[in-house]
PDB file of N, CA and C in Angstrom:
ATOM      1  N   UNK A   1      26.315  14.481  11.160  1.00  0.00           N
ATOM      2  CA  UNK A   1      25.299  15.309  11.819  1.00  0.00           C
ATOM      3  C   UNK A   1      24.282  14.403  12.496  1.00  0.00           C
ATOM      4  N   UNK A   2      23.887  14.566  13.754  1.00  0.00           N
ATOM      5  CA  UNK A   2      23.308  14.366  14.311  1.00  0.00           C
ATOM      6  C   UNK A   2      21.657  14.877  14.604  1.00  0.00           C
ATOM      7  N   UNK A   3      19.983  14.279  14.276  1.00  0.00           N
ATOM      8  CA  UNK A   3      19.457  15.077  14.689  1.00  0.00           C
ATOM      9  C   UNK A   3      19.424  14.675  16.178  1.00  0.00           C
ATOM     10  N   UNK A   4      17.878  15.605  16.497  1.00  0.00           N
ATOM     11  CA  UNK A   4      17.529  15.645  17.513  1.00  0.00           C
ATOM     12  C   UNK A   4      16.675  13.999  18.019  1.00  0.00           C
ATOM     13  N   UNK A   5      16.466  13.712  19.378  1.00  0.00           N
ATOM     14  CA  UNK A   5      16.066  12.672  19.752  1.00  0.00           C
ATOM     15  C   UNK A   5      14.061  12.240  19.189  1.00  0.00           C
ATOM     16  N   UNK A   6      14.165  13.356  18.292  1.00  0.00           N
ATOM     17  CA  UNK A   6      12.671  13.001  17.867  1.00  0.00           C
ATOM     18  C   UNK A   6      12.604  12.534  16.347  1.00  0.00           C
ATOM     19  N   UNK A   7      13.749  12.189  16.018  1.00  0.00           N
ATOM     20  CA  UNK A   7      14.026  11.549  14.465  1.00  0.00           C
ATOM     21  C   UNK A   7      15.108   9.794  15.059  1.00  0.00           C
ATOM     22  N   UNK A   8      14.274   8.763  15.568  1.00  0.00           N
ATOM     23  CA  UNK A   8      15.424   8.166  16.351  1.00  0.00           C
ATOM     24  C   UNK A   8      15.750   6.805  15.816  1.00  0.00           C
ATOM     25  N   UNK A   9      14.834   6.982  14.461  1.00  0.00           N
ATOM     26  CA  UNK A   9      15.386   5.858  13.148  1.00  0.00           C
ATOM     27  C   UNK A   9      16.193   6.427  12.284  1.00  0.00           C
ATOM     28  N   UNK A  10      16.949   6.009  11.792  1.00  0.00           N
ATOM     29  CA  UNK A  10      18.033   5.748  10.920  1.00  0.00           C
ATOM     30  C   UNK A  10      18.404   5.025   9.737  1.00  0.00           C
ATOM     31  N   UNK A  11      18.624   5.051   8.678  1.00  0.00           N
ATOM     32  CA  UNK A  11      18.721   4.413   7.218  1.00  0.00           C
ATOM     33  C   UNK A  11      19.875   4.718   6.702  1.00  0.00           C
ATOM     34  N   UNK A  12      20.825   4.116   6.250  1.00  0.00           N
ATOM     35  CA  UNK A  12      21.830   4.790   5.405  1.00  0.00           C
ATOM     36  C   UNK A  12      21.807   3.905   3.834  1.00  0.00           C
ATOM     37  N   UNK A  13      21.705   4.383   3.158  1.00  0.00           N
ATOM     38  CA  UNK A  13      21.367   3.940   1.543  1.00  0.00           C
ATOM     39  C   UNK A  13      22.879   3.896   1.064  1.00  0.00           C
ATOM     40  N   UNK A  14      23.197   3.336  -0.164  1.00  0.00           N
ATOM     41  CA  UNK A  14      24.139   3.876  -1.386  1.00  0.00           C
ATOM     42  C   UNK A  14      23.768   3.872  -2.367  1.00  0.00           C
ATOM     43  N   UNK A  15      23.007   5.017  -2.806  1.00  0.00           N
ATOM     44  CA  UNK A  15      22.212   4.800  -4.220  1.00  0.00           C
ATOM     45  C   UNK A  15      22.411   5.892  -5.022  1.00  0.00           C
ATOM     46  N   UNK A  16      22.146   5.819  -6.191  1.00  0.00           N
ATOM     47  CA  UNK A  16      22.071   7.250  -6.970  1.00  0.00           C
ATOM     48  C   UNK A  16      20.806   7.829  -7.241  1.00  0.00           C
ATOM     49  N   UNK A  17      19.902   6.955  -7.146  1.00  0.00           N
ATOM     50  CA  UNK A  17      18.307   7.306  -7.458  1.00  0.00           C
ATOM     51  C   UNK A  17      17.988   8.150  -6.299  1.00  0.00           C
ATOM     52  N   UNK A  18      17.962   8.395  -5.241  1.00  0.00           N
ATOM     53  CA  UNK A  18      17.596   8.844  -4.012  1.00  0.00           C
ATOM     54  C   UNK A  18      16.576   9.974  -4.640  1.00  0.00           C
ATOM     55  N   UNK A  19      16.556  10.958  -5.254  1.00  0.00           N
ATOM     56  CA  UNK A  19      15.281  11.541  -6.029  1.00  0.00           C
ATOM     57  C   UNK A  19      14.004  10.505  -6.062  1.00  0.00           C
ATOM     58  N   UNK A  20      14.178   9.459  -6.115  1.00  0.00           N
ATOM     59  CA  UNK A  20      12.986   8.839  -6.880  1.00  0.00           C
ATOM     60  C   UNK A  20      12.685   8.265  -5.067  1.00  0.00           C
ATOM     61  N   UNK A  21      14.025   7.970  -4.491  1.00  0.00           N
ATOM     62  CA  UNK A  21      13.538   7.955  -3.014  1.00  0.00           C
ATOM     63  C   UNK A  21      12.713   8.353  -2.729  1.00  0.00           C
ATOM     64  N   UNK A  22      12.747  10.061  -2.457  1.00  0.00           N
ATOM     65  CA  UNK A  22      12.506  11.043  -1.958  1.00  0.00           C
ATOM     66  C   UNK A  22      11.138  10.836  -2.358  1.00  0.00           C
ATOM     67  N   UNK A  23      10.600  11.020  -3.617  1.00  0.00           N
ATOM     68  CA  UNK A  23       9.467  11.310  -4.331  1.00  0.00           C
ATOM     69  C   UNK A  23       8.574  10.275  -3.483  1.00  0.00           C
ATOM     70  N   UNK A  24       9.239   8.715  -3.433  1.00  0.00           N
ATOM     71  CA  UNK A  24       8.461   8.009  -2.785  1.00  0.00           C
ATOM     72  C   UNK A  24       8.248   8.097  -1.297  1.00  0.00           C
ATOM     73  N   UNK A  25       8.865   8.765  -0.818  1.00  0.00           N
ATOM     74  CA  UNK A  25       8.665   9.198   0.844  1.00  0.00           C
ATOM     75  C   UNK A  25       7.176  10.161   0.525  1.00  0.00           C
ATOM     76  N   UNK A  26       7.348  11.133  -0.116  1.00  0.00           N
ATOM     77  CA  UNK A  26       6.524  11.734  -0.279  1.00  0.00           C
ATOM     78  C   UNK A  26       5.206  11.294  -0.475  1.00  0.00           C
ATOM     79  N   UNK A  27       4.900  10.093  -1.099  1.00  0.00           N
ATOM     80  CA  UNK A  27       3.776   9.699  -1.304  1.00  0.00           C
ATOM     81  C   UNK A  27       3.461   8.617  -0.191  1.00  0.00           C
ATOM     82  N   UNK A  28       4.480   7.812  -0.012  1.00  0.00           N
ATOM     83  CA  UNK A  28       4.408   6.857   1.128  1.00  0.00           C
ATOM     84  C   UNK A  28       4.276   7.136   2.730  1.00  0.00           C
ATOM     85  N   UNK A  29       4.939   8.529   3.078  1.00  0.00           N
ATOM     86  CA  UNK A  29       4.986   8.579   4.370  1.00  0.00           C
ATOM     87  C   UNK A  29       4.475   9.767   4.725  1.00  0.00           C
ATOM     88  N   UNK A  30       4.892  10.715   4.387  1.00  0.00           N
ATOM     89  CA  UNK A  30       4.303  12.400   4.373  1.00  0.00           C
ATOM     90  C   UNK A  30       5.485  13.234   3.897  1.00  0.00           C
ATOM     91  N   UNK A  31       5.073  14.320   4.256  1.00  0.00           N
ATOM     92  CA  UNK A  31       5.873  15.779   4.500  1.00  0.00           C
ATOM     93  C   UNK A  31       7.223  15.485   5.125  1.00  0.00           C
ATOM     94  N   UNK A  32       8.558  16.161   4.164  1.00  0.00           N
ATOM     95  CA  UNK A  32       9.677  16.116   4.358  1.00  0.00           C
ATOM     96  C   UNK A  32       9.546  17.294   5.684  1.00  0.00           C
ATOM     97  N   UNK A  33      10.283  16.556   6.812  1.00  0.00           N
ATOM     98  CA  UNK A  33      10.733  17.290   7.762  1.00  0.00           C
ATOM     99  C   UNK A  33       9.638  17.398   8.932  1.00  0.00           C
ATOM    100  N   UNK A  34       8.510  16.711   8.399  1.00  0.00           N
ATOM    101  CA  UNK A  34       7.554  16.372   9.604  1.00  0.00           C
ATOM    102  C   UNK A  34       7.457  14.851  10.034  1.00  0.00           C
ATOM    103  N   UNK A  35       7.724  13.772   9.316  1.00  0.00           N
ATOM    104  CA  UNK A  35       7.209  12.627   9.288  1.00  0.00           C
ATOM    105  C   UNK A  35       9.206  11.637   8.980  1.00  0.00           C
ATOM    106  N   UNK A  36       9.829  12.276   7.941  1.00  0.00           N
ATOM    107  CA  UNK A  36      10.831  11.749   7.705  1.00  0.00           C
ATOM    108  C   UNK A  36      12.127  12.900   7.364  1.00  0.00           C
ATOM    109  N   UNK A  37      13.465  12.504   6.915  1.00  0.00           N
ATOM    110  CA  UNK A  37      14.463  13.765   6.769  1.00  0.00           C
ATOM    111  C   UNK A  37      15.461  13.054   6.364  1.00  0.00           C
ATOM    112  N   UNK A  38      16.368  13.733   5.566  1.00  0.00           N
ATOM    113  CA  UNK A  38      16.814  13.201   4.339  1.00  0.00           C
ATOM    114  C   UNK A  38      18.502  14.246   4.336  1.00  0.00           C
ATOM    115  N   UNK A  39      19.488  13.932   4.892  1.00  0.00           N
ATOM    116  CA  UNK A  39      20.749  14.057   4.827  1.00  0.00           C
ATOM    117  C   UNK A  39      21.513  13.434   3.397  1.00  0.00           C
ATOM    118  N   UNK A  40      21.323  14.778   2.572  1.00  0.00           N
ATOM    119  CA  UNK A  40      22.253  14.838   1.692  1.00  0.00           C
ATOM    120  C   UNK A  40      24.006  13.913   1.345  1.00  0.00           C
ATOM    121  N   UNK A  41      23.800  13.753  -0.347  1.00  0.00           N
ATOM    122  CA  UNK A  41      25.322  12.929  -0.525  1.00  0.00           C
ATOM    123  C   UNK A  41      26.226  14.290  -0.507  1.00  0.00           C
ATOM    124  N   UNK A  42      27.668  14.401   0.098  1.00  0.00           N
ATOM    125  CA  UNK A  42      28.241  15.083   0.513  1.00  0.00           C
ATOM    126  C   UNK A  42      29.390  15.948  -0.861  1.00  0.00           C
ATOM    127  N   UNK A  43      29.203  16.557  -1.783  1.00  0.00           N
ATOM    128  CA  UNK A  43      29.699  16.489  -3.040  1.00  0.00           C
ATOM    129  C   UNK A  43      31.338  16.415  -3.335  1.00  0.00           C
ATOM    130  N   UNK A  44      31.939  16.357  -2.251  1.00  0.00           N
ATOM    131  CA  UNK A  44      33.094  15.962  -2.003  1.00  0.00           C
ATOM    132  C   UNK A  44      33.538  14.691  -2.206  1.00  0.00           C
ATOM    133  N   UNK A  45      32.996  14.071  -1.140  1.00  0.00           N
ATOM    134  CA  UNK A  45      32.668  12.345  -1.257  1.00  0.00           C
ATOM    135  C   UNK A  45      32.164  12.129  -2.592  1.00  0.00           C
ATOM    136  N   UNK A  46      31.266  12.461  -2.922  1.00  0.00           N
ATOM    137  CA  UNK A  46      30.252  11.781  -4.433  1.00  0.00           C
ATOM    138  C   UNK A  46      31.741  12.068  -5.371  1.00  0.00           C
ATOM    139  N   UNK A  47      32.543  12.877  -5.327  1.00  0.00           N
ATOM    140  CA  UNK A  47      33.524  12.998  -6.258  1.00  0.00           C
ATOM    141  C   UNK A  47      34.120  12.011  -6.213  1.00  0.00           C
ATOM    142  N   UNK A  48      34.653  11.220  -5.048  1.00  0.00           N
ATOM    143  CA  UNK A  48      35.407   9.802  -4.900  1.00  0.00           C
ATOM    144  C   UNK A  48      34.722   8.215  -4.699  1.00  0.00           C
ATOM    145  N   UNK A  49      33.196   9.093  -5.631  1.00  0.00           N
ATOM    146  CA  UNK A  49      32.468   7.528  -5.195  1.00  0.00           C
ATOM    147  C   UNK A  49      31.659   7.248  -3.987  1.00  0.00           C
ATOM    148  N   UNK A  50      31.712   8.595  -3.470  1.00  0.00           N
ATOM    149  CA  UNK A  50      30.504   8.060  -2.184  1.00  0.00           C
ATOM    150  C   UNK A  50      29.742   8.394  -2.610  1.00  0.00           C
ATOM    151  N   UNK A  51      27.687   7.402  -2.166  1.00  0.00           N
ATOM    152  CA  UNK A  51      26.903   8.100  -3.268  1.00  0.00           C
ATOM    153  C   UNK A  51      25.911   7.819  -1.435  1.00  0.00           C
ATOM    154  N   UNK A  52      26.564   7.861  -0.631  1.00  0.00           N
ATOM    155  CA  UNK A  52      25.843   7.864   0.609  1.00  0.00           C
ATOM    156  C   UNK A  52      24.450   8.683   1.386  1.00  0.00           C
ATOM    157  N   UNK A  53      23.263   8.661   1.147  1.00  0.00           N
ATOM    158  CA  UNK A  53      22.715   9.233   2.074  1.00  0.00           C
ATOM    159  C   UNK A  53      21.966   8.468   3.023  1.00  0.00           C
ATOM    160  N   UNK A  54      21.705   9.160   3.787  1.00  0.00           N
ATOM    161  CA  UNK A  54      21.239   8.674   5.713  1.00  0.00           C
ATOM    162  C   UNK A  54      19.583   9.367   5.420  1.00  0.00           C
ATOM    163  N   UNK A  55      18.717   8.728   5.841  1.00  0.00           N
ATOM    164  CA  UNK A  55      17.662   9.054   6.132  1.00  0.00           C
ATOM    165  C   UNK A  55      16.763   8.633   7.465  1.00  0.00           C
ATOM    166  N   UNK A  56      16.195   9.747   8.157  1.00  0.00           N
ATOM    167  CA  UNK A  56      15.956   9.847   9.502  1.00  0.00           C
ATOM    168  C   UNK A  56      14.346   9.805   9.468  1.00  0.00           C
ATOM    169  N   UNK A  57      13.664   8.772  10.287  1.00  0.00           N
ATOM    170  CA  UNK A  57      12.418   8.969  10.760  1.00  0.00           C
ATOM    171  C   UNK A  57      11.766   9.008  12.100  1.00  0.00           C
ATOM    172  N   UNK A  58      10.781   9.539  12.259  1.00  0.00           N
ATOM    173  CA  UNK A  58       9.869   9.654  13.569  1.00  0.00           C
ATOM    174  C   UNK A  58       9.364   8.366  13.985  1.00  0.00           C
ATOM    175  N   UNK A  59       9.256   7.971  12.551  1.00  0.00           N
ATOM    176  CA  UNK A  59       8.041   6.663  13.407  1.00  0.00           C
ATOM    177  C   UNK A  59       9.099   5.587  12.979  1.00  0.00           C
ATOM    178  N   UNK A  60       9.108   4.286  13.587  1.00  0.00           N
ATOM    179  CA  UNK A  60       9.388   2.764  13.586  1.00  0.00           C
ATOM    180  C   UNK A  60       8.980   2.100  12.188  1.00  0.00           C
ATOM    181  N   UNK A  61       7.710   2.550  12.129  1.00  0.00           N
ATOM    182  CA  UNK A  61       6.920   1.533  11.085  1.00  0.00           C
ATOM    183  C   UNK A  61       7.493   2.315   9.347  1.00  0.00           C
ATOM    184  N   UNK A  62       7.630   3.434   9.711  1.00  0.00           N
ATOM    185  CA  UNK A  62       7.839   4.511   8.372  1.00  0.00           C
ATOM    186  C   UNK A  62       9.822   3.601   7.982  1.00  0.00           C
ATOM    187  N   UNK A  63      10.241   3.475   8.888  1.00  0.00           N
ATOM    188  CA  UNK A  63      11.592   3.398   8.850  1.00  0.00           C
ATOM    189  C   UNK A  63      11.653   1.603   8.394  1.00  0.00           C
ATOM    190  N   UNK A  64      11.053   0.811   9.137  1.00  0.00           N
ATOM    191  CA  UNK A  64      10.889  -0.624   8.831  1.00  0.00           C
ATOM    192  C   UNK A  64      10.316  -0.553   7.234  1.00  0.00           C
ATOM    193  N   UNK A  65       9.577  -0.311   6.745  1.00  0.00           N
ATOM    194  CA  UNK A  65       8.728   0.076   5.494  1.00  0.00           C
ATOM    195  C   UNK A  65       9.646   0.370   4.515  1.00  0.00           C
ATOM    196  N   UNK A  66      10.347   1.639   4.408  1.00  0.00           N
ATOM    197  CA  UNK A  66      11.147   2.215   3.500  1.00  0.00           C
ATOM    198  C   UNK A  66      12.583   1.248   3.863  1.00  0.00           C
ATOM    199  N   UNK A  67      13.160   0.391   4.663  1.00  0.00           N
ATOM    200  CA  UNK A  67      14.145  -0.327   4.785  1.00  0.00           C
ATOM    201  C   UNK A  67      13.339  -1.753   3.920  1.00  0.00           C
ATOM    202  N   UNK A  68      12.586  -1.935   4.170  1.00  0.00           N
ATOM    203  CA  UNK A  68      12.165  -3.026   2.614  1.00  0.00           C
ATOM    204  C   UNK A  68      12.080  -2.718   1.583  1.00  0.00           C
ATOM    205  N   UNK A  69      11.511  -1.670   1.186  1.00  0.00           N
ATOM    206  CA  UNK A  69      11.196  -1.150  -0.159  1.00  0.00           C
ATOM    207  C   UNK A  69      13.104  -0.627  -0.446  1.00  0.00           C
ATOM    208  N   UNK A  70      13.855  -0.094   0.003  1.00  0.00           N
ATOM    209  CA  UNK A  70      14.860   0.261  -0.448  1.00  0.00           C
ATOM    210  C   UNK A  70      16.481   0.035  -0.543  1.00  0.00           C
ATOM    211  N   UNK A  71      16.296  -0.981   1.127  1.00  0.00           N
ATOM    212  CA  UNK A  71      17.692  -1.649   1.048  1.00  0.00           C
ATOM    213  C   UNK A  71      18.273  -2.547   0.457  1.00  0.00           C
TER     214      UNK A  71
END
C-alpha cells in the first residue's frame, strides 16, 4: 500500500515490540495519522515469520529521529 504524496518518508522495521514503537511515536512526534502512520504486520506473513512493519512520516526530521532511535 501506498500512501498519499504527503507521508513521503518511509521506515520499514522487523521487530516485535512495535507497540512500544508506537507508544514512543506518540510521545516523540505527535498524533497517529497527523504527524506519522503506521502499516500493520500482515497476519499471514507474521505466521511464516514476517514481523514487518513500514512506517510513514510527514516530516524529514520525525523520520531521521525515529530511524536512530529504532533501526
Amino acid at each position: 500500500m501506498m500512501l498519499g504524496p504527503e507521508w513521503p518518508y518511509r521506515v520499514t522495521l522487523d521487530r516485535e515490540d512495535w507497540e512500544e514503537i508506537q507508544n514512543w511515536c506518540l510521545v516523540n512526534i505527535g498524533d497517529f495519522d497527523q504527524f506519522w502512520y503506521k502499516l500493520g504486520i500482515d497476519p499471514m506473513a507474521y505466521m511464516v515469520g514476517d514481523r514487518r512493519t513500514t512506517w510513514f512520516f510527514k516530516r524529514e526530521e520525525d523520520a531521521i529521529m525515529f530511524t536512530l532511535k529504532w533501526l
